[in-house]
N, C-alpha and C. Protein backbone atom coordinates (compact mmCIF):
# COMPACT_ATOMS: atom_id res chain seq x y z
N UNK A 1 -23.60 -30.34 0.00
CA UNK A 1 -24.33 -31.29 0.82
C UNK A 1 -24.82 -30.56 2.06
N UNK A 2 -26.13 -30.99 2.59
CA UNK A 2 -26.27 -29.93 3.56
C UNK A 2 -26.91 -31.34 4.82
N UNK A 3 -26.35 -30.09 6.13
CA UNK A 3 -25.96 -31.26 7.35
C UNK A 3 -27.45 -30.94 8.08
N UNK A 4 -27.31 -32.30 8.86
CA UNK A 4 -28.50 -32.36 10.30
C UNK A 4 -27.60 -32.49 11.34
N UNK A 5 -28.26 -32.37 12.74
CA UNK A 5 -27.65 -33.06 13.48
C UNK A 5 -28.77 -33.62 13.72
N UNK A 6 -29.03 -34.54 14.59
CA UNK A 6 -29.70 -35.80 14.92
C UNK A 6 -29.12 -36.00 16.52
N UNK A 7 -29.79 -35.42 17.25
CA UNK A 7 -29.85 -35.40 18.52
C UNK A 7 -30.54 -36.90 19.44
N UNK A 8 -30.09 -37.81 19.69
CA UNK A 8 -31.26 -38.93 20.22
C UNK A 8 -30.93 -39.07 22.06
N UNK A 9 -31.93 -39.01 22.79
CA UNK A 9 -31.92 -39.33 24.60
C UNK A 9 -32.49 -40.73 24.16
N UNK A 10 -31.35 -41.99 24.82
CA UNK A 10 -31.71 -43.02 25.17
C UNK A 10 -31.50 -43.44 26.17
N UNK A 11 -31.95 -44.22 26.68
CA UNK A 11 -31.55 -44.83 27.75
C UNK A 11 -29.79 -45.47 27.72
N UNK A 12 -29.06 -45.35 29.16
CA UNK A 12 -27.62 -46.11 29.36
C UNK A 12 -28.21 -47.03 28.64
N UNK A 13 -28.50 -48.07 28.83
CA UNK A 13 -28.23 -49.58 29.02
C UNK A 13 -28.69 -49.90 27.21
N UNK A 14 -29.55 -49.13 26.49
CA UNK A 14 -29.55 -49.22 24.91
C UNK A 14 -28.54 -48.23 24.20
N UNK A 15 -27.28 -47.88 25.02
CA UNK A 15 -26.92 -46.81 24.29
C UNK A 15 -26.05 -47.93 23.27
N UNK A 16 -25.03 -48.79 23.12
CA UNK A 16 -24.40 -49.39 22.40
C UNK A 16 -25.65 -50.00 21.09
N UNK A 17 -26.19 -50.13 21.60
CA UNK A 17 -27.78 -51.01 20.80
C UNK A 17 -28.00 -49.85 19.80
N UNK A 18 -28.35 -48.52 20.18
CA UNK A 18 -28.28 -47.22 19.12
C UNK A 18 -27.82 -46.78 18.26
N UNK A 19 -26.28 -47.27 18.72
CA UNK A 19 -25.13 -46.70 18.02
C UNK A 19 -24.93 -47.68 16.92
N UNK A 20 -24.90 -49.05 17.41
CA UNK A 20 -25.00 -50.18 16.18
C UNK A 20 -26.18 -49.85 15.09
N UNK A 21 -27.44 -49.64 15.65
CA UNK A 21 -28.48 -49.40 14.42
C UNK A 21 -28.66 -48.06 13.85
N UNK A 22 -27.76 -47.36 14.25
CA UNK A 22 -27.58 -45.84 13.45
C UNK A 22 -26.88 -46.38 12.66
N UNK A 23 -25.61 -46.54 13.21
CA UNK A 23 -24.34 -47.37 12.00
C UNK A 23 -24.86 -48.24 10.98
N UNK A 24 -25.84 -48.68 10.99
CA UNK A 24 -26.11 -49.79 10.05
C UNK A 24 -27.23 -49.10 9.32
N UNK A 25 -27.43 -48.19 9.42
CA UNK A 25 -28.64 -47.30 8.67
C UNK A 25 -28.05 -46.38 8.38
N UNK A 26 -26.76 -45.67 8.23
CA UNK A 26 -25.96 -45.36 7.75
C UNK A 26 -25.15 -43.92 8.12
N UNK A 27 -25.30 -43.97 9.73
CA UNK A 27 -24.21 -43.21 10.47
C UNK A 27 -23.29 -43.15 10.77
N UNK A 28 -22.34 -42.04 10.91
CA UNK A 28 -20.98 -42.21 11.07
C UNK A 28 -20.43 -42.42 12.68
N UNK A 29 -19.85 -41.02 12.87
CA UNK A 29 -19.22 -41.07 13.98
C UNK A 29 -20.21 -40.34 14.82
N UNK A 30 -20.47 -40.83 15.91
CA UNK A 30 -20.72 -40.45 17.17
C UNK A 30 -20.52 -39.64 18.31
N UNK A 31 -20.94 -38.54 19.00
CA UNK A 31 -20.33 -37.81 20.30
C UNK A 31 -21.38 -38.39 21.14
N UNK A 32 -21.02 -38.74 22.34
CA UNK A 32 -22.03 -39.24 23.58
C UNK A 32 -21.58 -38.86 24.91
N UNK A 33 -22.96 -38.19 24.97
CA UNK A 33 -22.76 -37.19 26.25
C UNK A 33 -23.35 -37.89 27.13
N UNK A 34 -23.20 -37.97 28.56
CA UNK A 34 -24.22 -38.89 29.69
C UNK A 34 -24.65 -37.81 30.57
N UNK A 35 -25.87 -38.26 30.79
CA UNK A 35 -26.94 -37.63 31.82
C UNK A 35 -27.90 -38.10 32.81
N UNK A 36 -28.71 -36.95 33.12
CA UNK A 36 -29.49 -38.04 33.81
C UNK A 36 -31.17 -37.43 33.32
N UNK A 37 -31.86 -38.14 33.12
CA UNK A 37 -33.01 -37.67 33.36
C UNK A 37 -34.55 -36.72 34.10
N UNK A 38 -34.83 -35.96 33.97
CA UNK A 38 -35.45 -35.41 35.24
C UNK A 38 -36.95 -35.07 34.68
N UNK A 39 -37.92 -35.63 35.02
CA UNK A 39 -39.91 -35.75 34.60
C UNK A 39 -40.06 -35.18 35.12
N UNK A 40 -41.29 -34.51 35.07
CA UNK A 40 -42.50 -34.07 35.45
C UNK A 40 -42.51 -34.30 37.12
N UNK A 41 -42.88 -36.07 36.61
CA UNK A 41 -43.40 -36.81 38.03
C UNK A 41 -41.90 -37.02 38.95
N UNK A 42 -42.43 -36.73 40.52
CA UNK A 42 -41.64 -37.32 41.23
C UNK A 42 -40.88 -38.23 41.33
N UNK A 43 -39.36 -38.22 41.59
CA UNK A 43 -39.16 -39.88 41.13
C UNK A 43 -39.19 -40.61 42.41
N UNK A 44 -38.40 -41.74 42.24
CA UNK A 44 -38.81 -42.51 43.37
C UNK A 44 -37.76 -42.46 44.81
N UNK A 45 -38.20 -42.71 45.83
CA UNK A 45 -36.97 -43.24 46.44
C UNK A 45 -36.98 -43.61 47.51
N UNK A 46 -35.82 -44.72 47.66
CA UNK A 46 -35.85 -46.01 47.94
C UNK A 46 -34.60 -46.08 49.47
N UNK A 47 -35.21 -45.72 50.45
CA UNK A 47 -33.56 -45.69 51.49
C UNK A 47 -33.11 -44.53 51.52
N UNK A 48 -33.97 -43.50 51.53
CA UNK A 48 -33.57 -42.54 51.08
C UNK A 48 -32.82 -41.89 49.86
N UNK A 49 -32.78 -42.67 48.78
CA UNK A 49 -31.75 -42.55 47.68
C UNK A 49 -32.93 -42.32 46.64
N UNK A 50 -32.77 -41.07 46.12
CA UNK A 50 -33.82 -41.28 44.62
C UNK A 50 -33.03 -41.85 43.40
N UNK A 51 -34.35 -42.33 42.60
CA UNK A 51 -33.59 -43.07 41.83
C UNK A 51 -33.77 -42.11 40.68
N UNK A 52 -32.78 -41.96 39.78
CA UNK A 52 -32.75 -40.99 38.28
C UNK A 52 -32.53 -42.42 37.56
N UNK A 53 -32.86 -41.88 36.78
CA UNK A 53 -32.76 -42.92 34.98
C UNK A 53 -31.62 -42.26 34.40
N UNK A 54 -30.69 -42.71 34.40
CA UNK A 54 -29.21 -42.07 33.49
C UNK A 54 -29.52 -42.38 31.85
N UNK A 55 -29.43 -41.64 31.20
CA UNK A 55 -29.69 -41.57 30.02
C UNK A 55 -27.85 -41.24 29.54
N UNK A 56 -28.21 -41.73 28.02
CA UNK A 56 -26.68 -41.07 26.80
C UNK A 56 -27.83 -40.20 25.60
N UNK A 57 -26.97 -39.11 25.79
CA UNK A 57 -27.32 -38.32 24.38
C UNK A 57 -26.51 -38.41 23.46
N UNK A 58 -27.41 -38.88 22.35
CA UNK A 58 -26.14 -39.57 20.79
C UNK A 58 -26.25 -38.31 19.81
N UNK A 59 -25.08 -37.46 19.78
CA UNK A 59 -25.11 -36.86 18.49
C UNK A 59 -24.16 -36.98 17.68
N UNK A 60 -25.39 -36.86 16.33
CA UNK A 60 -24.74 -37.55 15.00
C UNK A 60 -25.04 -35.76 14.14
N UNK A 61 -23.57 -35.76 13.02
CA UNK A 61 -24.19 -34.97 12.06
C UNK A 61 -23.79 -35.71 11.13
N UNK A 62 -25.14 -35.34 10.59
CA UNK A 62 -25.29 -36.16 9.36
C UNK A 62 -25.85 -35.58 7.95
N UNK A 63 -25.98 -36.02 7.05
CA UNK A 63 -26.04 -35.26 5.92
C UNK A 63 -27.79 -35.42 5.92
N UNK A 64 -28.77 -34.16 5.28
CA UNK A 64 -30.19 -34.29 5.56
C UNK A 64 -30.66 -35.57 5.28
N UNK A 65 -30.54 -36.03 4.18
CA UNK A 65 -30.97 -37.42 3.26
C UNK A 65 -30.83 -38.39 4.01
N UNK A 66 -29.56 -38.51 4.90
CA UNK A 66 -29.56 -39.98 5.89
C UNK A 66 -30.65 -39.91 6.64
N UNK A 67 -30.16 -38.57 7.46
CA UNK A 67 -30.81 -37.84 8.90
C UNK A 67 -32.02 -38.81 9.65
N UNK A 68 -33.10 -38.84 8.55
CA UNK A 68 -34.27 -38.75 8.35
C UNK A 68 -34.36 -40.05 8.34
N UNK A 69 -33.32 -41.22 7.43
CA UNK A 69 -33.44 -42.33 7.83
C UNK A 69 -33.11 -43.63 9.00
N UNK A 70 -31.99 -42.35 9.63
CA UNK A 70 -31.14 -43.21 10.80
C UNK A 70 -32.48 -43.15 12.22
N UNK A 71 -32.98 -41.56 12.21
CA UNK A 71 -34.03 -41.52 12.75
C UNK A 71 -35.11 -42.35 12.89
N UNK A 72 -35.83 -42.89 11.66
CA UNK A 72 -36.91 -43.47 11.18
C UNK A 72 -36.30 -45.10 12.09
N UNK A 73 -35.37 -45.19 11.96
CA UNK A 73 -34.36 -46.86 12.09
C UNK A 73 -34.60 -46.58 13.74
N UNK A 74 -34.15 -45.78 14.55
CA UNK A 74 -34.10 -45.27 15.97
C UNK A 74 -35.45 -45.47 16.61
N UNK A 75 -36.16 -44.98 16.16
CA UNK A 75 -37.71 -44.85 16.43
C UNK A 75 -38.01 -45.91 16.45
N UNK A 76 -38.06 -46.66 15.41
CA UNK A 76 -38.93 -47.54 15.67
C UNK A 76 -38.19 -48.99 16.05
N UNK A 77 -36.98 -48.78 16.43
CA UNK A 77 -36.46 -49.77 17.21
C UNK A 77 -36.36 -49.69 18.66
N UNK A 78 -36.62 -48.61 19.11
CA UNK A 78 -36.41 -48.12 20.63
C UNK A 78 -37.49 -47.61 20.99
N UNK A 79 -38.93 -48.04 20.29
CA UNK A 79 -40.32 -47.60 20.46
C UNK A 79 -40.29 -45.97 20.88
N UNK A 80 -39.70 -45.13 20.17
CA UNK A 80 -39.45 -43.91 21.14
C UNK A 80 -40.86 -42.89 21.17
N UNK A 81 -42.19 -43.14 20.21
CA UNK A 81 -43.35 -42.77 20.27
C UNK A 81 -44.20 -42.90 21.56
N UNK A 82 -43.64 -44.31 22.33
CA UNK A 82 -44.58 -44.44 23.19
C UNK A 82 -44.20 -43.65 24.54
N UNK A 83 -45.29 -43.30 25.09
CA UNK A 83 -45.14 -42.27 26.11
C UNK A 83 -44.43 -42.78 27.39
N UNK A 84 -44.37 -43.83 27.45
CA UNK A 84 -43.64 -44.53 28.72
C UNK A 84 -42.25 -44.79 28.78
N UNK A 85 -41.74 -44.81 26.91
CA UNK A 85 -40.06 -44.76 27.36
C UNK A 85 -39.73 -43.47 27.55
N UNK A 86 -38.79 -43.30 27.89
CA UNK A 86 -37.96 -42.22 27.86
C UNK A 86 -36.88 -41.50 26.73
N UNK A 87 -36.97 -42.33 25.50
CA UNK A 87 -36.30 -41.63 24.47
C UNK A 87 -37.30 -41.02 23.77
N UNK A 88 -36.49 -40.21 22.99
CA UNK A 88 -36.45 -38.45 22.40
C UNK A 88 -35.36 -38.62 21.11
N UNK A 89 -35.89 -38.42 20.22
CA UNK A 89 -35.07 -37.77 19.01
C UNK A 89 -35.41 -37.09 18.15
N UNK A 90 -34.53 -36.22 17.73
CA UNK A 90 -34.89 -34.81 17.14
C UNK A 90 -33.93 -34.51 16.14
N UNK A 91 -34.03 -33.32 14.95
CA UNK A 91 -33.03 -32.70 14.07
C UNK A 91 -32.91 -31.53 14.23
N UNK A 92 -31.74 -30.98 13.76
CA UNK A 92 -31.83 -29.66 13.80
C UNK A 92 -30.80 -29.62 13.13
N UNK A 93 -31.08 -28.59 11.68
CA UNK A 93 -30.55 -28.23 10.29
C UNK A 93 -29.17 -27.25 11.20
N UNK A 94 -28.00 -27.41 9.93
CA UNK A 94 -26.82 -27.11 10.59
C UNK A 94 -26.56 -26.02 8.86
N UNK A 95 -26.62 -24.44 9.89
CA UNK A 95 -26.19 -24.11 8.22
C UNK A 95 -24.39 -24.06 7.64
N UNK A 96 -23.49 -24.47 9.10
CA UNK A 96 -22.17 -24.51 9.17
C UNK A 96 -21.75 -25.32 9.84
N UNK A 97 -20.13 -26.19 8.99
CA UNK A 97 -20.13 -27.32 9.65
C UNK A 97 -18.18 -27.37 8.86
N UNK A 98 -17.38 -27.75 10.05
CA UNK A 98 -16.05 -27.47 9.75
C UNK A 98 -15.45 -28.66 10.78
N UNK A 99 -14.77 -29.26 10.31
CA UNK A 99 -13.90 -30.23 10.85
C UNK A 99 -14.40 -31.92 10.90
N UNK A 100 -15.55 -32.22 9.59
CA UNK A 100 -15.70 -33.82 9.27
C UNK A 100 -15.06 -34.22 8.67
N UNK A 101 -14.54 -35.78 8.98
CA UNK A 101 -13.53 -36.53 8.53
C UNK A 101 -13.75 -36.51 6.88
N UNK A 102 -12.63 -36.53 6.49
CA UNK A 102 -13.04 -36.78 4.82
C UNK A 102 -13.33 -37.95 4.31
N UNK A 103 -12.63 -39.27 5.11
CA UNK A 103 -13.75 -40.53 4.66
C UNK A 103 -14.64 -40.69 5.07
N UNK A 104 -15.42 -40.22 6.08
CA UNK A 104 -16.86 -40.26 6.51
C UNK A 104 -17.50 -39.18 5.57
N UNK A 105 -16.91 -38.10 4.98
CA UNK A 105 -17.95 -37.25 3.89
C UNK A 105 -18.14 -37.88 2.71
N UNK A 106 -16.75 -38.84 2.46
CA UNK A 106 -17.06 -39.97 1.12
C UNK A 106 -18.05 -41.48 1.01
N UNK A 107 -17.34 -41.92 2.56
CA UNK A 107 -18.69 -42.26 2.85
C UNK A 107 -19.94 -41.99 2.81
N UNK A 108 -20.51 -40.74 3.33
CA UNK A 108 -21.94 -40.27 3.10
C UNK A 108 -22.24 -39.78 1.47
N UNK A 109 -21.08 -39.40 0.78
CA UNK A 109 -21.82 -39.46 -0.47
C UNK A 109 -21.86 -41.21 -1.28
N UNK A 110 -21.80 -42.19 -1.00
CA UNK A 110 -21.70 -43.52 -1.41
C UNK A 110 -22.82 -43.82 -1.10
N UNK A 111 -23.27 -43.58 0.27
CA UNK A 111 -24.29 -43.90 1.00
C UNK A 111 -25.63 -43.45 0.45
N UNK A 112 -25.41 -42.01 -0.48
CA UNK A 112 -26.68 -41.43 -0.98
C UNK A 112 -27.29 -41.69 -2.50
N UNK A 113 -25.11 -42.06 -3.12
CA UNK A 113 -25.83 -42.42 -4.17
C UNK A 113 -26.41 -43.34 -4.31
N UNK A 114 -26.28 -44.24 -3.01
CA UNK A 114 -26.88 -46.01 -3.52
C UNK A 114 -28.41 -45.78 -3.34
N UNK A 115 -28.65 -44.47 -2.61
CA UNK A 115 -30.11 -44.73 -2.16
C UNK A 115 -31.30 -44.07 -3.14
N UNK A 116 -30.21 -43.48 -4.05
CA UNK A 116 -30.95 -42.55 -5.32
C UNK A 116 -31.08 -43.96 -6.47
C-alpha cells in the first residue's frame, strides 16, 4: 500500500469542522500543529496590537487512493480555491512509513475495498 501525507492550513475556528469531514471521507488519525499565519499584505492593527489569523495544520497519512478523496471532501467544503480564504492543502508521496496503528491500516484497506 503506498502512503500520502495530506498536509491541510485551516483556519482555528474550522479546525474540528475538518477533522469531522476528513473522518467521514475516510481519515484516520490526526497530528495538529497550531500556528499563525503570515501574507504578503500587511496585517492589521488595532491599539497597537496586530492582528494574525491563527491557523491548525492537519496532518493526515494516508494511503494514495483515500488521499485524493479526503482532499477533494476538504476543498470543497472549506472553499479552499478561493483566493480570500486562507486554507491550503497539499500531498506529498511518503516512500517510508513505520509506526501506523494496525486497525487504522485495516481500516484503510476496508475503506478501499468498498471503493473498488
Amino acid at each position: 500500500m503506498k502512503f500520502t501525507a495530506l498536509i491541510t492550513i485551516i483556519r482555528d475556528e474550522d479546525e474540528e469542522a475538518a477533522i469531522e469531514a476528513a473522518k467521514e471521507a475516510g481519515a484516520g488519525s490526526v497530528t495538529i500543529i497550531h500556528g499563525k499565519n503570515i501574507g504578503l499584505e500587511e496585517k492589521k492593527v488595532f491599539f497597537g496590537l496586530t492582528l494574525e489569523e491563527n491557523v491548525s495544520i492537519l496532518l493526515f497519512v494516508l494511503p494514495r487512493k483515500i488521499s485524493m478523496h479526503v482532499m477533494k471532501v476538504l476543498r470543497k467544503k472549506f472553499d479552499l480555491d478561493n483566493p480570500e480564504n486562507s486554507g491550503l492543502a497539499f500531498t506529498l508521496p511518503l516512500s517510508h512509513v513505520a509506526g501506523l496503528d494496525i486497525k487504522e491500516l485495516h481500516k484503510f484497506e476496508d475503506d478501499i475495498k468498498s471503493m473498488i
